[in-house]
Every structure is written in structure tokens, then in C-alpha cells.
Protein backbone atom coordinates (compact mmCIF):
# COMPACT_ATOMS: atom_id res chain seq x y z
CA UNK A 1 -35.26 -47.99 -2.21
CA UNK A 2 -35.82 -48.68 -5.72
CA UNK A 3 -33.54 -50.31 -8.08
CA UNK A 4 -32.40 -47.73 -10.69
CA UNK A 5 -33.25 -48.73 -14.20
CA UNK A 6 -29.86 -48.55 -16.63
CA UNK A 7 -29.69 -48.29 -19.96
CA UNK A 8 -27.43 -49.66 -22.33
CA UNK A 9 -25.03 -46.99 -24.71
CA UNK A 10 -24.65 -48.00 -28.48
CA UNK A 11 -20.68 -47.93 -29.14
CA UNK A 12 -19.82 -45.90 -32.27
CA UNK A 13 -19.46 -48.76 -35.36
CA UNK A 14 -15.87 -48.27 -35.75
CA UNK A 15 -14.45 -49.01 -32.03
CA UNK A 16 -11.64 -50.96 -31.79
CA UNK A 17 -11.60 -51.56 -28.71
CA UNK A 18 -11.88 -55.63 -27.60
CA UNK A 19 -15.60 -55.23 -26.48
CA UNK A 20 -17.15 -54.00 -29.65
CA UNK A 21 -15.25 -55.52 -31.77
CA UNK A 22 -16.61 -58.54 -29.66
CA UNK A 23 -20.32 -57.54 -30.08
CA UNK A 24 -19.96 -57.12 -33.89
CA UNK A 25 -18.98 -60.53 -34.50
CA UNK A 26 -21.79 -61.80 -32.12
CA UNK A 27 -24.23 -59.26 -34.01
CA UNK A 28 -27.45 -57.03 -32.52
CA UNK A 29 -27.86 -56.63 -28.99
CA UNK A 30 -31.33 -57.50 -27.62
CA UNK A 31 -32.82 -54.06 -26.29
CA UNK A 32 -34.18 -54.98 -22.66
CA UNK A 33 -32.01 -52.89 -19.96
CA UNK A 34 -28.99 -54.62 -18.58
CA UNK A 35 -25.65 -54.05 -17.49
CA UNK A 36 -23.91 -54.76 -21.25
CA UNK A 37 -22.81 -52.92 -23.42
CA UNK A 38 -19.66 -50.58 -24.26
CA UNK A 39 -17.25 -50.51 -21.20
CA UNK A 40 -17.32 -46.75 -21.05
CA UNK A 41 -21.38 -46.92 -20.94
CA UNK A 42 -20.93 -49.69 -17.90
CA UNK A 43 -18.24 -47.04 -16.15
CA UNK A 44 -21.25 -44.05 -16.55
CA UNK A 45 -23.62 -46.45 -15.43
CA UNK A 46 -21.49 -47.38 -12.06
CA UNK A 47 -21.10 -43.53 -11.48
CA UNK A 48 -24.45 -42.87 -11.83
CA UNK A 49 -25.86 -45.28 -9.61
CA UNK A 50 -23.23 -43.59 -6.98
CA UNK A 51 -24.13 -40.52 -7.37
CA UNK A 52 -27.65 -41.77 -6.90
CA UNK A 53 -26.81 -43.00 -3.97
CA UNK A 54 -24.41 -40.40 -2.41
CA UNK A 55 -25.92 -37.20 -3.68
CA UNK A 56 -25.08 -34.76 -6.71
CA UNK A 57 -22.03 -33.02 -6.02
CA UNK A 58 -22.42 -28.89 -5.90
CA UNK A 59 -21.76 -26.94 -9.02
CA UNK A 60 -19.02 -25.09 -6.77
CA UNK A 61 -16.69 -28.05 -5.72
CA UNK A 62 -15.71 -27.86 -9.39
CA UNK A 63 -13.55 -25.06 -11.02
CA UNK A 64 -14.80 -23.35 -14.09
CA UNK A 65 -13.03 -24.90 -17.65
CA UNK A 66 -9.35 -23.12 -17.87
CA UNK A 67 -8.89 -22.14 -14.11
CA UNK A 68 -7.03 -22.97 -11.41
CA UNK A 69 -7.33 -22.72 -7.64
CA UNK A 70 -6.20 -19.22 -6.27
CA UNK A 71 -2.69 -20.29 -4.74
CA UNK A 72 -1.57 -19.03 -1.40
CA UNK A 73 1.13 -16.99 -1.39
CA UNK A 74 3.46 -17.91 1.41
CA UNK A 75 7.32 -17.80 1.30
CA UNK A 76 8.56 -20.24 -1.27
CA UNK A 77 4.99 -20.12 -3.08
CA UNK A 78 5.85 -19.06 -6.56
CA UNK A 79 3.07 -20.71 -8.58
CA UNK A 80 0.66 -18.78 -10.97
CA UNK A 81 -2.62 -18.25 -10.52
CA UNK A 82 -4.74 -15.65 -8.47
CA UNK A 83 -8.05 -16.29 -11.11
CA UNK A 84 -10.82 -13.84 -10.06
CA UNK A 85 -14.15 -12.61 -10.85
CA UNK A 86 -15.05 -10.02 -13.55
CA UNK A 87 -16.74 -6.72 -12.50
CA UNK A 88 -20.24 -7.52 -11.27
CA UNK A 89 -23.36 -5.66 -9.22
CA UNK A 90 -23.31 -6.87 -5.75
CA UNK A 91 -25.20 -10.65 -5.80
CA UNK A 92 -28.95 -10.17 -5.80
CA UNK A 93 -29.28 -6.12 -5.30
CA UNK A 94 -29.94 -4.47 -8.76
CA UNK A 95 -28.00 -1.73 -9.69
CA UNK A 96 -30.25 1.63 -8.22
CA UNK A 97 -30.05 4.68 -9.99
CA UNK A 98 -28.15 7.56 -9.05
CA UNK A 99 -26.14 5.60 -7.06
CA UNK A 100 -23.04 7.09 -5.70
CA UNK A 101 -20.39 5.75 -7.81
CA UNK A 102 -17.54 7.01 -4.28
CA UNK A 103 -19.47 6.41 -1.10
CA UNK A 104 -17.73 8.14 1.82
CA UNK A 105 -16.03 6.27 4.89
CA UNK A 106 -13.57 6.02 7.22
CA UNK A 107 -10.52 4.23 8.02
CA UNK A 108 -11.99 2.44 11.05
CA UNK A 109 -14.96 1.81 8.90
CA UNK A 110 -12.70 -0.15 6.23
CA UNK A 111 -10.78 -1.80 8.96
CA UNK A 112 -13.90 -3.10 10.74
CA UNK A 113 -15.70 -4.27 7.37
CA UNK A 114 -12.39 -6.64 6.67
CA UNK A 115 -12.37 -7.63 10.07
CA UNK A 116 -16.24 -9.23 9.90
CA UNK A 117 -14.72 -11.86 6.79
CA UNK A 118 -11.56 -12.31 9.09
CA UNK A 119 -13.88 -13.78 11.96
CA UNK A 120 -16.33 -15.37 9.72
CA UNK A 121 -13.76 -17.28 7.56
CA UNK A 122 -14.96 -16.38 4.63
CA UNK A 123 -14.39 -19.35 1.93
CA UNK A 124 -12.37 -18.11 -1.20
CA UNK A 125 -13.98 -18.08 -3.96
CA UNK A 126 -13.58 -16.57 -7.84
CA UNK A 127 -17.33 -17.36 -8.20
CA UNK A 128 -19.83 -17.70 -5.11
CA UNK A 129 -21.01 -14.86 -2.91
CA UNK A 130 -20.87 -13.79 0.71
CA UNK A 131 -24.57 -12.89 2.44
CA UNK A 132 -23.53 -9.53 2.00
CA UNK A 133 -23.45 -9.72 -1.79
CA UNK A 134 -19.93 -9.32 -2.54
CA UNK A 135 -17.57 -11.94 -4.41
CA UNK A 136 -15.58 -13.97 -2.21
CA UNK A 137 -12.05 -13.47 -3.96
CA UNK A 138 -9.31 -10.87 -3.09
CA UNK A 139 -11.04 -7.86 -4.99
CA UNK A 140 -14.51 -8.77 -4.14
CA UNK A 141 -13.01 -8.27 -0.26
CA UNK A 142 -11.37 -4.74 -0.93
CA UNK A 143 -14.65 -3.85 -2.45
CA UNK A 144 -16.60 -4.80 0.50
CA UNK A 145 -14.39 -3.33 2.42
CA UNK A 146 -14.27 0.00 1.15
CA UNK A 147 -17.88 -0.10 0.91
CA UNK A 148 -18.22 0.11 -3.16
CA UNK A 149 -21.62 -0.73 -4.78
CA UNK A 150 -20.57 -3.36 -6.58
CA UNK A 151 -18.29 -5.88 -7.41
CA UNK A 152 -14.56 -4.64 -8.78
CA UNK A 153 -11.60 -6.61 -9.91
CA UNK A 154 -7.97 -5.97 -9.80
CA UNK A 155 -7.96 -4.08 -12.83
CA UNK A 156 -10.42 -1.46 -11.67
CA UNK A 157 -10.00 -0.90 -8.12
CA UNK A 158 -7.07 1.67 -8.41
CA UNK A 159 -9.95 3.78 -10.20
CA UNK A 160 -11.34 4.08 -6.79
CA UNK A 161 -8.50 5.28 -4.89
CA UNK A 162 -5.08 7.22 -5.27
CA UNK A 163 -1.30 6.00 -6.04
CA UNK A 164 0.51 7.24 -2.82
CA UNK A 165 3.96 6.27 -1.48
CA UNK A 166 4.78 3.71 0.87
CA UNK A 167 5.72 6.19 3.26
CA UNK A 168 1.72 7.46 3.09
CA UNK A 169 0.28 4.47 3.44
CA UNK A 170 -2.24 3.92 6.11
CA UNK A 171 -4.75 1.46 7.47
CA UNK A 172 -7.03 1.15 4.95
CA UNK A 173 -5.01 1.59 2.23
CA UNK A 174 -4.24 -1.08 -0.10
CA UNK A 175 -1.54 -2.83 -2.24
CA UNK A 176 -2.77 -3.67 -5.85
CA UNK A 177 -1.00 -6.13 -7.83
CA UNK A 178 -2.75 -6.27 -11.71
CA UNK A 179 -1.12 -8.13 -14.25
CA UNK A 180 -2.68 -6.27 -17.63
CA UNK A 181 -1.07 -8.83 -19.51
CA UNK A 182 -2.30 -12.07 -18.01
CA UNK A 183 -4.85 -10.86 -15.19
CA UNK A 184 -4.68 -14.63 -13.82
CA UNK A 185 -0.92 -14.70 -13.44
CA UNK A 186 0.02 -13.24 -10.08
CA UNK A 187 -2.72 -10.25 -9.82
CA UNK A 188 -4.15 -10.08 -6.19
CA UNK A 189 -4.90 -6.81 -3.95
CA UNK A 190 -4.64 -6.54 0.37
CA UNK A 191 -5.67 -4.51 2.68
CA UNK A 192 -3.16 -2.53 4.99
CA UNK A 193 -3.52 -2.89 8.57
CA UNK A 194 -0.45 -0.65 9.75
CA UNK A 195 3.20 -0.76 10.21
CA UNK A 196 3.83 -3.87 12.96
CA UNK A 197 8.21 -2.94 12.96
CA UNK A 198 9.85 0.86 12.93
CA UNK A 199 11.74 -0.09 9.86
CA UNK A 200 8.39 -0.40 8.06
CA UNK A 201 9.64 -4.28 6.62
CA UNK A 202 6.47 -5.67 8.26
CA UNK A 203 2.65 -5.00 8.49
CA UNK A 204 -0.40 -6.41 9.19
CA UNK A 205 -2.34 -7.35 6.30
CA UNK A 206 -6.17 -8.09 5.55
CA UNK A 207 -6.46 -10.47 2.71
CA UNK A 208 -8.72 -13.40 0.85
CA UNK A 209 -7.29 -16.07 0.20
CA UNK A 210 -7.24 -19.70 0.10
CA UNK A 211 -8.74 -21.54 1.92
CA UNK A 212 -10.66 -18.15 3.94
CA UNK A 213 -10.22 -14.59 4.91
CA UNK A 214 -6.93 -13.99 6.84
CA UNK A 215 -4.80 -11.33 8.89
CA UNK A 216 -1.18 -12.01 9.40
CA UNK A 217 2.15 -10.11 9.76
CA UNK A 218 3.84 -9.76 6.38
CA UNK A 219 6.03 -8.50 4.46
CA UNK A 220 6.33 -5.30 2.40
CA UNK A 221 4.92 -5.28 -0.20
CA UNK A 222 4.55 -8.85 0.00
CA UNK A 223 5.33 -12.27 0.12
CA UNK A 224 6.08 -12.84 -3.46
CA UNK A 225 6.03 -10.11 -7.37
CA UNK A 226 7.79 -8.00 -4.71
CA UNK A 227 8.11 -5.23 -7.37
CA UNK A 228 4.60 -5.43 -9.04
CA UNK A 229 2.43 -3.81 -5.35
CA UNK A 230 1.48 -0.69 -6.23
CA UNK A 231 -0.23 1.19 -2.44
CA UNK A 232 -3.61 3.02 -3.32
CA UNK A 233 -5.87 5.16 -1.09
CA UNK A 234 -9.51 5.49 -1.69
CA UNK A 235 -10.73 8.50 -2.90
CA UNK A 236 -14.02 8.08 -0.13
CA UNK A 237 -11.87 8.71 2.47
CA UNK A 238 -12.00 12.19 3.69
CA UNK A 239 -8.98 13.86 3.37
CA UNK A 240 -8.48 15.45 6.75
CA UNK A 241 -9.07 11.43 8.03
CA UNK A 242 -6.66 10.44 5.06
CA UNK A 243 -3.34 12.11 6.02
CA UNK A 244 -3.17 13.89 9.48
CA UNK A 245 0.43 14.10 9.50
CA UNK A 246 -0.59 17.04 6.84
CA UNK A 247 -2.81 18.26 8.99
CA UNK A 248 -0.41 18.14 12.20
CA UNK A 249 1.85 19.95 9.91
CA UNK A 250 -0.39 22.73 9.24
CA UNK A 251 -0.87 22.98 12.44
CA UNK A 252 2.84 23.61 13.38
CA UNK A 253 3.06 26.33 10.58
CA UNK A 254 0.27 28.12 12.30
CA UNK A 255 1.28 27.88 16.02
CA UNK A 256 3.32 25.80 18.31
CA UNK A 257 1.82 22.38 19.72
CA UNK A 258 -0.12 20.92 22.26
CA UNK A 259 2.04 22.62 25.63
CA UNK A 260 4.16 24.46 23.67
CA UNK A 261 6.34 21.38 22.55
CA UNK A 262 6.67 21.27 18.64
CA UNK A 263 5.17 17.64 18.13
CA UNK A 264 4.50 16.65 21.27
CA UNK A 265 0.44 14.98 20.53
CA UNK A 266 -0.44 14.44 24.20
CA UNK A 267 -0.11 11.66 27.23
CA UNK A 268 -3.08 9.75 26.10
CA UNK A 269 -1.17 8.52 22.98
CA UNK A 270 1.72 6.71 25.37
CA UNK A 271 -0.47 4.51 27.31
CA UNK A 272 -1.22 0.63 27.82
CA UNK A 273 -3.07 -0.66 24.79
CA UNK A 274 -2.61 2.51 22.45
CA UNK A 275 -1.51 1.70 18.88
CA UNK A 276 0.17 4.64 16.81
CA UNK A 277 2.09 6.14 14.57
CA UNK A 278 3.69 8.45 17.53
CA UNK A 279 4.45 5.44 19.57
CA UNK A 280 6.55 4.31 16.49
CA UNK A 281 8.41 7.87 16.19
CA UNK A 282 9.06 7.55 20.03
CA UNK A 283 10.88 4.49 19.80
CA UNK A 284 12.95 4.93 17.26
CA UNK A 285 14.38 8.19 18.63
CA UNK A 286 14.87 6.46 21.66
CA UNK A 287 16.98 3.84 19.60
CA UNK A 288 18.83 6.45 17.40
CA UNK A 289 19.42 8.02 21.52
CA UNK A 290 21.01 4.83 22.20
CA UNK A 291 18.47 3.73 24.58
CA UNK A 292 17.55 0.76 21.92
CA UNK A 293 18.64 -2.24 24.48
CA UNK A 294 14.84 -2.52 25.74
CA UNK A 295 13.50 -4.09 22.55
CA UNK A 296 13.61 -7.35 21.68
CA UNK A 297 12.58 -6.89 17.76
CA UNK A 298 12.36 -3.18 17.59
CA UNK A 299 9.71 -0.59 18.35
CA UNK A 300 6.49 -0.18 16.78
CA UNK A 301 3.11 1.14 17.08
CA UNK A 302 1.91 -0.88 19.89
CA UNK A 303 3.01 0.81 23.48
CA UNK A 304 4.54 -1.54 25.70
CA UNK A 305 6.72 -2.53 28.35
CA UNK A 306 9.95 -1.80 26.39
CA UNK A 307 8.85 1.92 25.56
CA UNK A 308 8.24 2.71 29.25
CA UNK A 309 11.60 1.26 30.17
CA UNK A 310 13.35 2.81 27.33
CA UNK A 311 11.67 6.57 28.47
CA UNK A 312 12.22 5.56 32.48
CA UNK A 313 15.67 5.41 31.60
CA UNK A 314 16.25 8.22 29.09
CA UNK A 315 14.54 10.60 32.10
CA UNK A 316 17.24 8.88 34.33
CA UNK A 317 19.99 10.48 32.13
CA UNK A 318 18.35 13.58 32.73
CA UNK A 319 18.86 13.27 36.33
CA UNK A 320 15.03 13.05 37.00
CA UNK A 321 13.61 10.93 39.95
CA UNK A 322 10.46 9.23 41.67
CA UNK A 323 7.80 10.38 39.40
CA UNK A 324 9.44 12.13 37.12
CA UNK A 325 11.31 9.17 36.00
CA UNK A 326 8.21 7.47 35.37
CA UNK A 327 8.36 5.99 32.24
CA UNK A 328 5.78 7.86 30.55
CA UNK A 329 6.66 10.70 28.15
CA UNK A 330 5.76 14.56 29.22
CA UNK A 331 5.79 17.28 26.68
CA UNK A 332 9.91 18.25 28.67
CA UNK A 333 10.46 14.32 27.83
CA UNK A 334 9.64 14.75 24.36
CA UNK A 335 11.26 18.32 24.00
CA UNK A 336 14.65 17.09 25.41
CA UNK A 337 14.50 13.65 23.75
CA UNK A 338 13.77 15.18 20.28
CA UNK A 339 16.25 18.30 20.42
């Protein structure tokens, strides 16, 4: 390895500092390289010769001027900050023409597209890009997510979707936090994963965030500017996908249910594994029924051991045996459980 050559840095002539003042009173320097010279020039000389050594260190290890690191908001984390990117085309796809400004999806679709940066880790990020061209910050992820064609921020992402209530919020939805007035000061947007308690205090949310991508139970509407989430639904989202409950209740206007039991969806939604909203409704009947002692923390969307028990014994009270004491709720269960 070769020796790097340094050069010595001319102090300004009215430095006060011991060094110069020094060199004035010995008078010029000679002008072959050496290690003299103003201390500040010797301290740039030491770092470069490091850096020589070590290797340049990344343009993204270093914030821009004027930010700060996106803080992660956890209980007791009340510190500023969620700096993001400006509105942008996706990283290295031009803008194509005619390009539809709303592309159409589903909720699964949106779910599934936040759970690839969940198992990837994503890195947060207000400035580098994911391979699949979008931003790696908090809005960057919501517009991946819901598939737009470019890169939004937190003060244009409710023009893609709806104001609902939190009652109508789904997964897929989102909460949007914008702060018009200082956009770095608190703003950050999530994606909602469902209800994970009956009393609708705690869901599962998608988010970006320091130091990657992340699911985790938390609470509504979040941890911190508890007054500032606003929930949104996109406007690609078909509407008969959007809200069934709508479209359940359209069909009870037209005709009775499935087996003649007003809101009674059908065994397959009571089963090991299934996650819904009528698994939810279930359980807290059977609570308001007084049959509530089965659950540790309280129904929710996710059947389980506790809902069968809770139903094995509300069929008890019914006088119902063997296999009609079963656990599982029949369109009778549901018609005598709900009357």
C-alpha cells in the first residue's frame, strides 16, 4: 500500500489561535508536503488517511441538513419527529401515460403487500428505496400497499381513500396522522390489520418504522397524538369488498338468512383457525348472556377454545346433550342466543 501524500492547509492571517500565531513569528512555511501546518488541517489530514484506510462512509448513514431520525412511537415516546419523503414517481419507473391515477384491489391484496416489508424488514428510511420502487418511510409503505403508482406522503394519501368511522374500519384501512402545520412534528400513517379485543381498544397494526417494517398489537388510534388519527378507506377498493355488513344488511331487507335465522352467516365461520368479525359478535353476546367466565382477556375475532366452551355451555342451559351440546354454533344456537 502506498503512502498517501498530505498536503499542508494555509491558516487564515488573522488566527489567534497558539499555532499560527506561532508560524507568523517564525515566518513562511517551506512548501514540500508534511504533516505541519494549522491544527485543524493536521485533524482533516488524520481523517482522511482513515477514511482511506477504512472506506468512504455511504451517503445514507447520514441524515439530510435539518432532520432528525423518525422516532418510534412506543408508550412513553413523546418526541417529535416522523420526517418523510415528498411526493415522488416510484424509484426508477417513469411516470407512463394514462396511468390510472385509483388502481383497483382488494383487502387481502393490501394486507399481503404490507405483509412482504413485514418479513423482509424493510429498513426505514425518509430517503432510500425498496426493490420495488417505493420510499421506505411510513407513507411510502401505505402507498405500496395500496398499490398507488407512485410515491405519496401524509398529506396526500387521504386523497386516495375515504374518512369513515372507527366503527367502519377494516383491514386495509388506515389511520392518517398529518400535521399541516409542521408535517415533521408527529405526522405518520398505519395500516389496519383488524380488531384483536371485542371492545375494539386493540388492533393489529402494519407500520414503518424505525429501525424496519413491523406488526404489533396496539392501541386505538395509537400509541401517542391520540386525537390527531383520522381512519381512511381507499377509494380502489370495491365497494361490495369494502363494507359487507351493508351488503348483509341488504340482504336481510330482502329475505331472511342463511336457514332462516336472521344473521346467522353459516358453520364454516365458527371453526379452528377462522378469524372474523362474526366470531367477535358471538362472543360478546355470549358475555352480555353471562357466559363471559371462559375468556381470559375477552373475545375477539380469532375462534378458539374459549368460544367453544362458552357455546358448549350456553347449549347446556338449553337442556341440549351429546352432540347437540357441541360447542359449535347452529343456526337454533344463534337464534336462541341472539333473541
Amino acid at each position: 500500500m502506498t503512502t498517501p501524500a498530505f498536503e499542508d492547509f494555509v491558516p487564515a492571517s488573522d488566527c489567534d489561535c497558539p499555532g499560527c500565531a506561532q508560524g507568523r513569528r517564525l515566518g513562511p512555511r517551506p512548501s514540500h508536503r508534511h504533516f505541519g501546518g494549522h491544527p485543524a488541517g493536521r485533524g482533516i489530514v488524520i481523517v482522511a488517511a482513515a477514511s482511506a484506510a477504512l472506506g468512504a462512509v455511504p451517503p445514507a448513514a447520514s441524515a439530510a441538513p435539518g432532520q432528525s431520525p423518525h422516532r418510534q412511537a412506543d408508550p412513553g415516546d413523546d418526541g417529535p419527529a416522523t420526517p418523510q419523503g415528498a411526493k415522488s414517481p416510484l424509484h426508477g419507473t417513469a411516470a407512463k401515460p394514462g396511468t390510472v391515477p385509483i388502481p383497483a384491489t382488494t383487502r387481502t391484496a393490501i394486507i399481503n403487500r404490507a405483509k412482504v416489508w413485514v418479513a423482509a424488514k424493510v429498513p426505514y428510511s425518509m430517503t432510500a428505496y425498496w426493490s420495488d420502487g417505493y420510499r421506505q418511510d411510513c407513507s411510502g409503505y401505505v402507498s405500496m400497499a395500496w398499490g398507488l403508482p407512485g410515491n405519496e406522503w401524509t398529506g396526500s394519501l387521504g386523497e386516495f381513500g375515504t374518512k369513515i368511522t372507527k366503527e367502519e374500519l377494516q383491514p386495509g384501512d388506515i389511520l392518517l396522522y398529518h400535521n399541516p402545520d409542521n408535517p415533521e412534528s408527529g405526522s405518520h400513517v398505519v395500516i389496519f390489520g383488524g380488531w384483536t379485543d371485542y371492545t375494539h381498544t386493540y388492533y393489529t397494526v402494519y407500520e414503518q418504522t424505525p429501525p424496519h417494517t413491523r406488526t404489533q398489537t396496539t392501541p386505538y388510534p395509537y400509541w401517542n397524538h391520540t386525537d390527531k388519527y383520522v381512519p381512511y378507506r381507499y377509494k380502489g377498493v370495491p365497494a361490495a369488498v369494502a363494507d359487507p355488513r351493508a351488503a348483509r344488511r341488504a340482504a336481510g331487507a330482502a329475505g331472511p338468512a342463511p336457514h332462516a335465522v336472521p344473521g346467522y352467516p353459516g358453520r364454516g365461520f365458527f371453526r379452528p383457525g377462522a378469524v372474523n368479525d362474526h366470531v367477535t359478535r358471538l362472543g360478546a353476546q355470549l358475555v352480555r348472556r353471562g357466559f363471559g367466565r371462559y375468556y381470559a382477556t375477552g373475545p375477539g375475532p380469532r375462534w378458539g377454545e374459549a368460544d367453544r366452551r362458552a357455546v358448549e355451555a350456553f347449549q347446556r342451559t338449553q337442556g341440549w346433550r351429546g352432540g347437540a351440546a357441541d360447542g359449535y354454533p347452529g343456526p337454533e344456537t344463534w337464534r336462541r342466543l341472539f333473541a
